[in-house]
Protein backbone atom coordinates (compact mmCIF):
# COMPACT_ATOMS: atom_id res chain seq x y z
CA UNK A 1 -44.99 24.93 2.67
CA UNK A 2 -41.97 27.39 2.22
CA UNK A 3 -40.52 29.56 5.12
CA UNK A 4 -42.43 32.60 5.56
CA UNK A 5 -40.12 35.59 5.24
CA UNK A 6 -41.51 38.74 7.07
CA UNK A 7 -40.22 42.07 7.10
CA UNK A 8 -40.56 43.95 10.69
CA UNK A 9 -40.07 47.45 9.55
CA UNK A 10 -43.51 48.51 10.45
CA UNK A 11 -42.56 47.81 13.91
CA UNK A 12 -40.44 50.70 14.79
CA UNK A 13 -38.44 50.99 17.42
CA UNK A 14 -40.75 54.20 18.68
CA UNK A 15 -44.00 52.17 18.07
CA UNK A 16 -46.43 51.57 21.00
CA UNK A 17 -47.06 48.29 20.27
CA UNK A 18 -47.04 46.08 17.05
CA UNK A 19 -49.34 46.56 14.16
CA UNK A 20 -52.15 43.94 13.94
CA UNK A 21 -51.06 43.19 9.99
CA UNK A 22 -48.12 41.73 11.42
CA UNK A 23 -48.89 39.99 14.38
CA UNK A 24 -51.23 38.33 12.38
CA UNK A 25 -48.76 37.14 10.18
CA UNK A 26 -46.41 36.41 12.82
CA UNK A 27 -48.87 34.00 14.44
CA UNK A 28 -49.66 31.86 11.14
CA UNK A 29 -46.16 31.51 10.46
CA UNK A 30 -45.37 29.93 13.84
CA UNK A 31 -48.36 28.25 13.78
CA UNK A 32 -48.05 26.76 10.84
CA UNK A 33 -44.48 26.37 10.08
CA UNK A 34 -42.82 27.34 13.72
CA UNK A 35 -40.13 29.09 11.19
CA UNK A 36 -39.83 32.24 9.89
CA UNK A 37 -37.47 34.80 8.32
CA UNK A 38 -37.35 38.64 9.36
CA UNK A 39 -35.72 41.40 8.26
CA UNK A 40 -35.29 45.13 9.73
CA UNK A 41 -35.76 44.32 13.64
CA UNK A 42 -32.73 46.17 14.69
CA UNK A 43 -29.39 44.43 13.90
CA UNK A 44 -27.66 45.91 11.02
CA UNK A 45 -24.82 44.06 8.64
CA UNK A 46 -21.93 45.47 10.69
CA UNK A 47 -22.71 43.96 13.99
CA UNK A 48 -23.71 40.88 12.35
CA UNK A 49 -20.62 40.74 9.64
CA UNK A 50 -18.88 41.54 13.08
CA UNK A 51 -19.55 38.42 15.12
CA UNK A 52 -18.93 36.62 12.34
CA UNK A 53 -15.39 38.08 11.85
CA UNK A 54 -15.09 37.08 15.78
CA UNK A 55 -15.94 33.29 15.36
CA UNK A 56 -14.17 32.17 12.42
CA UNK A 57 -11.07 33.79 14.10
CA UNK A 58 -11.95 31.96 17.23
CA UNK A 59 -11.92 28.51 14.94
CA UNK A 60 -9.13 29.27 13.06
CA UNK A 61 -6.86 28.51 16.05
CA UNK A 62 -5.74 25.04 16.94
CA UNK A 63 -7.89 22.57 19.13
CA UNK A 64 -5.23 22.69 21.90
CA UNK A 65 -5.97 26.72 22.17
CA UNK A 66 -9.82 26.09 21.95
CA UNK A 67 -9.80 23.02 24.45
CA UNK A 68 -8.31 25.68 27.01
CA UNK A 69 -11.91 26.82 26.92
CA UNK A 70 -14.08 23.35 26.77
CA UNK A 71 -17.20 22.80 27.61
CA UNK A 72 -17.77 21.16 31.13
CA UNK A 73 -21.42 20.37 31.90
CA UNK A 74 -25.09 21.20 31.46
CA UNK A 75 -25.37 23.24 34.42
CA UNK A 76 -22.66 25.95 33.70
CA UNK A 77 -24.13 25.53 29.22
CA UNK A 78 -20.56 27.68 28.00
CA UNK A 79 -17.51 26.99 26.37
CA UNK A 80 -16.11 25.17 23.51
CA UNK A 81 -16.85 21.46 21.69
CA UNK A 82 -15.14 19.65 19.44
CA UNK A 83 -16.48 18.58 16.27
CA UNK A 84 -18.37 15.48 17.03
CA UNK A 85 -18.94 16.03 20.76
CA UNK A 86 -22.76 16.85 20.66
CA UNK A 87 -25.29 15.09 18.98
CA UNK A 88 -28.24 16.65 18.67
CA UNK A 89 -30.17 14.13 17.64
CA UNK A 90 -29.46 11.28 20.57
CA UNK A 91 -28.36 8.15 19.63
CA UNK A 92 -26.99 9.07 16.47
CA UNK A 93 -23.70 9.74 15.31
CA UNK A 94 -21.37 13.13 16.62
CA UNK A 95 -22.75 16.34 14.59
CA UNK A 96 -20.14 17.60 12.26
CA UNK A 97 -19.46 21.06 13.75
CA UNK A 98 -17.52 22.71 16.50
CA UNK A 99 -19.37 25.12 18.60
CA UNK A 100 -18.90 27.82 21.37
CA UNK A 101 -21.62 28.20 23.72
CA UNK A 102 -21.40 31.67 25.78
CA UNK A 103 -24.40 31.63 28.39
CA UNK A 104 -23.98 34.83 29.57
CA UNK A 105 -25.21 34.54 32.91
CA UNK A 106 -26.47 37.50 34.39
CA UNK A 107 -26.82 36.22 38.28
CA UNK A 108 -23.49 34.53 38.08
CA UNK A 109 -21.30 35.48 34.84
CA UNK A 110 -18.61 33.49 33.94
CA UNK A 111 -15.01 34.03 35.00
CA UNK A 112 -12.53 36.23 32.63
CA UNK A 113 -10.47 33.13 32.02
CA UNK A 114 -13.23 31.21 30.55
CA UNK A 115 -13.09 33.70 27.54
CA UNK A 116 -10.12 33.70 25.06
CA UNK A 117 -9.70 37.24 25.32
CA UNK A 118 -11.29 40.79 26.49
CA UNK A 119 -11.90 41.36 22.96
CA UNK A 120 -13.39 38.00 22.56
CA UNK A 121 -15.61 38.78 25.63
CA UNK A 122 -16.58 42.50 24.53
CA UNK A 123 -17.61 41.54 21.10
CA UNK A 124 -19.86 38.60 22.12
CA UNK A 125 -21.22 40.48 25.41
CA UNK A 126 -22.55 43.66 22.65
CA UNK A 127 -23.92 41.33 20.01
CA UNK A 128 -25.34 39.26 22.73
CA UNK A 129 -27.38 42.27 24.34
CA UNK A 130 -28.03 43.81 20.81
CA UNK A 131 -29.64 40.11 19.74
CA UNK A 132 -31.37 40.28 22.87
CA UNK A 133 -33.05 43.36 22.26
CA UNK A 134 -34.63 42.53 18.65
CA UNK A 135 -35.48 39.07 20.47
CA UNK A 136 -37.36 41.45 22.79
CA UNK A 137 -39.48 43.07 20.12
CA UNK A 138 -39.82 39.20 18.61
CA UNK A 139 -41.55 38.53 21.83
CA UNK A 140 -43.67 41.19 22.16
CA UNK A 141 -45.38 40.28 18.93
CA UNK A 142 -45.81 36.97 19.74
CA UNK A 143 -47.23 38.23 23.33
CA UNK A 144 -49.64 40.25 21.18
CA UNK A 145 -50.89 36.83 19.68
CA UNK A 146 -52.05 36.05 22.63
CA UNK A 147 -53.66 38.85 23.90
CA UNK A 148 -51.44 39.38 26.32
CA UNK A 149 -49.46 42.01 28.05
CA UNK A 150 -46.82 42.82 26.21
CA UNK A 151 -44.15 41.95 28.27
CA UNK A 152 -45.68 38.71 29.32
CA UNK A 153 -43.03 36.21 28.27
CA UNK A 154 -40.05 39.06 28.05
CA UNK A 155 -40.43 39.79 31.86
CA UNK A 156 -39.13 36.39 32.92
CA UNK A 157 -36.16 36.82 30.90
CA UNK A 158 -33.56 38.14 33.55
CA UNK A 159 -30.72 36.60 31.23
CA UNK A 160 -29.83 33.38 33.13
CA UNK A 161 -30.50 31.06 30.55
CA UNK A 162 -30.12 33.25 27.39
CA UNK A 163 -27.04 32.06 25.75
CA UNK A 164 -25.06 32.68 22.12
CA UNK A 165 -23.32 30.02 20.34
CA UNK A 166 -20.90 30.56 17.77
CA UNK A 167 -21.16 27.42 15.62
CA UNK A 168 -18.61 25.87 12.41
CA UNK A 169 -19.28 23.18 9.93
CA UNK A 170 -16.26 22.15 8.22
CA UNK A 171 -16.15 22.29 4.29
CA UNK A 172 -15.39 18.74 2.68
CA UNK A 173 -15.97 16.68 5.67
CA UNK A 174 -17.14 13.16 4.66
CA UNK A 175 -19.51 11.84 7.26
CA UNK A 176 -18.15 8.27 8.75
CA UNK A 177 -21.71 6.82 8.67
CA UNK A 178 -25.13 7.68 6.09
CA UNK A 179 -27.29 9.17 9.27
CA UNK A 180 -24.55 11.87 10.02
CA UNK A 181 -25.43 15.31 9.76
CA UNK A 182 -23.65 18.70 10.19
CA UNK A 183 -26.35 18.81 13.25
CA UNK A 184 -28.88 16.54 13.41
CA UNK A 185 -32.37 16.48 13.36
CA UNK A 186 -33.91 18.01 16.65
CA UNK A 187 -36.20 20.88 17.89
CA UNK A 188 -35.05 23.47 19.77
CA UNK A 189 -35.61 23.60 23.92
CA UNK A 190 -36.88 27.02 24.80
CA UNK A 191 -38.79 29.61 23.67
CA UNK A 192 -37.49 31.77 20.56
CA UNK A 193 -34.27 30.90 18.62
CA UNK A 194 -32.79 33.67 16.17
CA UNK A 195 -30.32 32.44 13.77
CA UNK A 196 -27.91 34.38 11.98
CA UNK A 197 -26.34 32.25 8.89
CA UNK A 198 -24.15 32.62 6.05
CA UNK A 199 -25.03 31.65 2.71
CA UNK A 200 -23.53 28.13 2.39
CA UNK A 201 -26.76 26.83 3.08
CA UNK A 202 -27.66 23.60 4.78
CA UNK A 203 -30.36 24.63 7.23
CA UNK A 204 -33.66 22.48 6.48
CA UNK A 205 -37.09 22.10 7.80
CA UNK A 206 -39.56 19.26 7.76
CA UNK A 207 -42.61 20.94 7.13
CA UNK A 208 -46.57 19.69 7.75
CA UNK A 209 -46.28 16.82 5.43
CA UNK A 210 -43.11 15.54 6.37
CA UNK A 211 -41.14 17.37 3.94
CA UNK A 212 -37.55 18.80 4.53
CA UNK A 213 -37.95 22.46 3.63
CA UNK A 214 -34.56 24.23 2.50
CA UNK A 215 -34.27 27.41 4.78
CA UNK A 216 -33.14 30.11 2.42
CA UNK A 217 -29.84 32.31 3.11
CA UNK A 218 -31.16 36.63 2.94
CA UNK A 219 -28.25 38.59 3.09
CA UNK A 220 -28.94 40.69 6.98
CA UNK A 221 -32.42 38.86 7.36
CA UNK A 222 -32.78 36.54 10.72
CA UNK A 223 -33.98 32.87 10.60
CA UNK A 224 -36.55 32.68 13.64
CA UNK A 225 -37.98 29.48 15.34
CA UNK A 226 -40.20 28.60 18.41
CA UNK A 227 -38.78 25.89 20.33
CA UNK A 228 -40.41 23.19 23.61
CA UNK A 229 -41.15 25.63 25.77
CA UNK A 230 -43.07 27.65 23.89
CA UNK A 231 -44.96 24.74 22.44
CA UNK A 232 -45.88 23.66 26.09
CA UNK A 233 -46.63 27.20 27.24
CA UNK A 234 -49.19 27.82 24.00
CA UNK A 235 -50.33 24.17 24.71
CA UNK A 236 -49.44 23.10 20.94
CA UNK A 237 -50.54 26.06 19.15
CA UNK A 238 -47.01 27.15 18.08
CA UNK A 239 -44.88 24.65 16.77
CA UNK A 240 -41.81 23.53 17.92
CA UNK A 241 -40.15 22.55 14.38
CA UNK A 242 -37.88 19.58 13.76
CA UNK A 243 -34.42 21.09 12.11
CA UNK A 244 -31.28 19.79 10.84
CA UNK A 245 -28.16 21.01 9.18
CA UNK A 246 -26.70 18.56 6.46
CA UNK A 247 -22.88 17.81 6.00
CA UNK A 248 -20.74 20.63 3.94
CA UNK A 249 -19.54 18.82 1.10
CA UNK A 250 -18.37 21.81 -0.78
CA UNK A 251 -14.74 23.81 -0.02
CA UNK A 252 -16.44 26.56 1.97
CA UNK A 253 -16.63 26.24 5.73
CA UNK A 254 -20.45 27.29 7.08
CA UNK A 255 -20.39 29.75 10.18
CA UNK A 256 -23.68 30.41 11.92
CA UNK A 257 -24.74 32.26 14.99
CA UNK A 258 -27.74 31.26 17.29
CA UNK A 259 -29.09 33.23 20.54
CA UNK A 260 -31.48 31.11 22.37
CA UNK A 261 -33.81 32.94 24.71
CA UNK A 262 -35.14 31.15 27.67
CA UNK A 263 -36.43 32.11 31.00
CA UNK A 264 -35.15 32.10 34.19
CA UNK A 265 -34.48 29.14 35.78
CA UNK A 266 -37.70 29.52 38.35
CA UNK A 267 -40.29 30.44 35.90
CA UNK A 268 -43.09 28.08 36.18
CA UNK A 269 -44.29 27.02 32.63
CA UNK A 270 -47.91 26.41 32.45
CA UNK A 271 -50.18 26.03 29.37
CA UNK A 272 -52.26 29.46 28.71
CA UNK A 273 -55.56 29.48 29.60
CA UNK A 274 -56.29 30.66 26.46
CA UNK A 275 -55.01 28.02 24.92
CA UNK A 276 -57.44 25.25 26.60
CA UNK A 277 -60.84 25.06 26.00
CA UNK A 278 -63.24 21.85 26.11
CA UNK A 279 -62.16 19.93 22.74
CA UNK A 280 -58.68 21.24 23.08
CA UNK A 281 -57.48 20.18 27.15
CA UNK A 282 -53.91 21.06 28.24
CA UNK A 283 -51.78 18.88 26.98
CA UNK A 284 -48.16 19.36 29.25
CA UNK A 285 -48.24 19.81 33.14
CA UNK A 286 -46.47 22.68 34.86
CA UNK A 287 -42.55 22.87 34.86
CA UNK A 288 -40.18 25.30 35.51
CA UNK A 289 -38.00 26.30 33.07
CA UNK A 290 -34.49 25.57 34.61
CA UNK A 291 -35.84 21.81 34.76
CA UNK A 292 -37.08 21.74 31.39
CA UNK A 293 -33.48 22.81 29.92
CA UNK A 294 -31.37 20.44 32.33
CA UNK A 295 -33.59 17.73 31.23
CA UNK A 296 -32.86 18.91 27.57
CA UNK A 297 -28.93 19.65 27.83
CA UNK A 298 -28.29 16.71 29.24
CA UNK A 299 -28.82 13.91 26.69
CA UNK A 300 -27.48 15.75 23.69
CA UNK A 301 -23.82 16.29 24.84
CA UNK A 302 -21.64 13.29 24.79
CA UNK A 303 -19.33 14.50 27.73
């Protein structure tokens, strides 16, 4: 099965809520696939082509400027990593990237110094709270799904876990072992991922069968995925898909930009009701979501 692409443009921004054409088709493509592609949900090509401009300046500058900025544990989730300091898929060898991670906290935000600059910080803080707003309208549909308000699972997010990452794969990098990847194969830990990518390429799926899917590149279109806590909270009805990114072996660097939307730390995660019925029991006990992403964060970062 190939990536569903979907455009959102009957969605409008002035729309009460979203038309049942595409939630339906919204719900088989995360039920099916847990992937999808979008197009017109309110980012245009200069903020994207913007944050992009952003992070390959950011990577362009030596490790001892970027290291000012490092990444220091789970709990705080922001600053920079070196290629080969996260592996994210445990036990296997360092991913082949460098990354930024900017968790914008909204109950505590992070000092002035941890950002390289006010530019830095005012160009990640706007596409951070424009992402967040299409992520919004994401949710709603999904919400709709459900048969549930629309706000249900946009209400818990107060922005304490919600964090950007800025993310570089090398061109030409020869991996020092067979099993290493540009990121390696994992599933994401909350509940919605949106993906901006270039067109290198890379990204893959494993569908169904088993089968990795190539993830195609759409010039201003999204890449969107349901992650773990989504899968608990819908009990297994959307799927929390197992992605990887392999090594660049061509000249050309691959840039990429991921918000991942999570709730507050307090949320309590428990299956729907809807979800559970006699044949079908729930299949994950109650958690709350700070927990869930501690538990997550911690085995994936080789600090």
């Amino acid at each position: 099965m190939q990536v569903p692409v979907i455009d959102f443009s009957a969605y409008g921004a002035g729309a009460a809520e979203p038309p049942e054409a595409l939630v339906s088709e919204v719900h088989l493509a995360l039920r099916e696939m847990g992937f999808m592609v979008v197009s017109n949900v309110g980012l245009g090509s200069a903020e994207i082509d913007h944050i992009f401009a952003v992070s390959r300046e950011f990577f362009s500058a030596d490790e001892g400027f970027k290291q000012c900025f490092g990444y220091r544990d789970a709990a705080e989730n922001f600053g920079y990593q070196a290629v080969g300091a996260e592996s994210l898929h445990p036990g296997m060898p360092g991913d082949l990237k460098e990354s930024f991670t900017l968790r914008l906290n909204a109950y505590d935000p992070p000092a002035d110094e941890r950002f390289p600059s006010p530019a830095f910080k005012a160009s990640v803080t706007s596409f951070y709270e424009e992402s967040l707003a299409a992520a919004r309208r994401l949710l709603q549909v999904i919400a709709q799904a459900f048969e549930l308000p629309l706000d249900y699972f946009t209400a818990p997010i107060g922005g304490e876990n919600v964090s950007l990452r800025l993310l570089h794969y090398p061109g030409r990098q020869a991996p020092a072992a067979a099993d290493q990847l540009g990121a390696g194969a994992h599933t994401d830990y909350g509940i919605l991922t949106l993906l901006f990518q270039d067109d290198v390429g890379g990204l893959e799926v494993r569908d169904s069968e088993g089968k990795w899917q190539p993830v195609p590149c759409i010039p201003g279109a999204i890449v969107i995925n349901t992650g773990d806590l989504m899968h608990r909270w819908t009990n297994g009805s959307l799927r929390s898909t197992e992605h990887r990114v392999l090594p660049v072996s061509g000249p050309r660097d691959r840039y990429s930009v991921a918000l991942f939307v999570d709730p507050d730390s307090d949320t309590l995660v428990e299956v729907l009701p809807q979800c559970v019925d006699a044949d079908n029991p729930a299949r994950f006990g109650p958690i709350t979501a700070g927990e869930h992403l501690r538990q997550k964060l911690t085995v994936t970062h080789n600090l």
